[in-house]
Protein backbone atom coordinates (compact mmCIF):
# COMPACT_ATOMS: atom_id res chain seq x y z
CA UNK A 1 24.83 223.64 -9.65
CA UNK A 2 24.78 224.93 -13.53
CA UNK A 3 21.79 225.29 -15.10
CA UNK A 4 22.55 222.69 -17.36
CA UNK A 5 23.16 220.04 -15.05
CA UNK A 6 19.86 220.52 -13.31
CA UNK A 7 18.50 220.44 -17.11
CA UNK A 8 19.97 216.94 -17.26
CA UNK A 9 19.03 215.40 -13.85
CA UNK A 10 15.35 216.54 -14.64
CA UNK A 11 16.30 214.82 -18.24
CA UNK A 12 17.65 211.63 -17.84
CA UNK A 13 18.34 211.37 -21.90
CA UNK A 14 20.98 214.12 -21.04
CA UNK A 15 22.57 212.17 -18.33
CA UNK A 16 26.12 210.44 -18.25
CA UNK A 17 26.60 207.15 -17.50
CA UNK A 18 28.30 207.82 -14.20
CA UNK A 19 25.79 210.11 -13.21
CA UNK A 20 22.81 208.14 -13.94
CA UNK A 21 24.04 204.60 -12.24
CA UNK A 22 24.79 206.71 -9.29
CA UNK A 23 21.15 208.19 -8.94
CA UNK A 24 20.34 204.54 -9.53
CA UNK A 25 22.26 203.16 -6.83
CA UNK A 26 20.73 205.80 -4.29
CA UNK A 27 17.29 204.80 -5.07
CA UNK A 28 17.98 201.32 -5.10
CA UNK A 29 19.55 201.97 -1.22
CA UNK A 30 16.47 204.08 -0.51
CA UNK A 31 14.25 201.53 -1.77
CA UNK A 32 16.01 198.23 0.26
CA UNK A 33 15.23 200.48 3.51
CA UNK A 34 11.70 200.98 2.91
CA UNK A 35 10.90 203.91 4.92
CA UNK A 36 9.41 205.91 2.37
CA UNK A 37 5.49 205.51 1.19
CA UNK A 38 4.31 203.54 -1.55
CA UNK A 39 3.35 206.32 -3.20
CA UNK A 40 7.08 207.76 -3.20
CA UNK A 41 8.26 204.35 -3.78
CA UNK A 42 6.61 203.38 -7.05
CA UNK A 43 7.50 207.10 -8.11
CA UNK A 44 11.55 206.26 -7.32
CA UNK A 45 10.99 202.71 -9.24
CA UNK A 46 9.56 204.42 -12.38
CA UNK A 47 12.43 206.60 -12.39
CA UNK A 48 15.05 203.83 -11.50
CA UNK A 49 13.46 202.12 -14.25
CA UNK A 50 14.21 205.22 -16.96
CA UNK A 51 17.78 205.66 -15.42
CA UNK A 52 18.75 201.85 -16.22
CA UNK A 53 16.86 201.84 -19.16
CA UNK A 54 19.68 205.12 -20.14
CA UNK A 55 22.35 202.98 -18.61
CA UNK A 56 21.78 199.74 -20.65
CA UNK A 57 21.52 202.42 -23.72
CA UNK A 58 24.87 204.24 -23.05
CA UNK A 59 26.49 200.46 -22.34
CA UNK A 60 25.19 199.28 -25.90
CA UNK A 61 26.15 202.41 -27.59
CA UNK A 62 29.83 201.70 -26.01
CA UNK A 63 30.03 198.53 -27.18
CA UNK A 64 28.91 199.24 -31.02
CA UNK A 65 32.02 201.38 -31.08
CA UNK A 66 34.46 199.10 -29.57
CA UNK A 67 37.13 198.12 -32.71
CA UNK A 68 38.73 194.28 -32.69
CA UNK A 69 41.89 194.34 -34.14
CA UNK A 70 43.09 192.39 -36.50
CA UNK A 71 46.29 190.54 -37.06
CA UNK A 72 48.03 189.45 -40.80
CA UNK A 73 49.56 186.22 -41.19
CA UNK A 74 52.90 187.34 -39.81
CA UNK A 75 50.53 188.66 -36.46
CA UNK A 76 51.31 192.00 -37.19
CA UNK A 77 48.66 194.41 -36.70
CA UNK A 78 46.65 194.56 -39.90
CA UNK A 79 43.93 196.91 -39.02
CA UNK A 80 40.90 197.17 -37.05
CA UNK A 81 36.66 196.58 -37.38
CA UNK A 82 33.87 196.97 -35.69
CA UNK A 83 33.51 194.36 -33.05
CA UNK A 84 30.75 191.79 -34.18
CA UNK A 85 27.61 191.97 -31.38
CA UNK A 86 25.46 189.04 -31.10
């Protein structure tokens, strides 16, 4: 492994989406088992908790960039803007 992909699993603000809901997933599987300690699980929680908070980031970043097009009279493509979030 590269040095700067251990520099992002140890920084989750560096991580991709992909990367981080995968980590996620495997301590959500280790977690349903529950054979580790409580000590190890509330450590995996806090940092399940800082990989969905990055996921839920990189989602809303995703969708403040997704364009709506929009169509003229004659529904020909008129040009595009930012898609409206509520």
């Amino acid at each position: 492994m590269t040095t700067s992909k251990m520099a992002a699993l140890n920084n989750p603000a560096e991580l991709s989406f992909e990367v981080a809901m995968q980590e996620l997933e495997q301590i959500v599987s280790t977690l349903e088992k529950g054979s580790i300690s409580l000590d190890d699980s509330v450590a995996l929680y806090a940092r399940g908790k800082i990989l969905q908070d990055r996921c839920e980031k990189l989602l809303s970043d995703a969708e403040s960039r997704i364009e709506k097009i929009t169509l003229g009279e004659n529904g020909a493509i008129k040009g595009v803007k930012p898609l409206d979030i509520e």
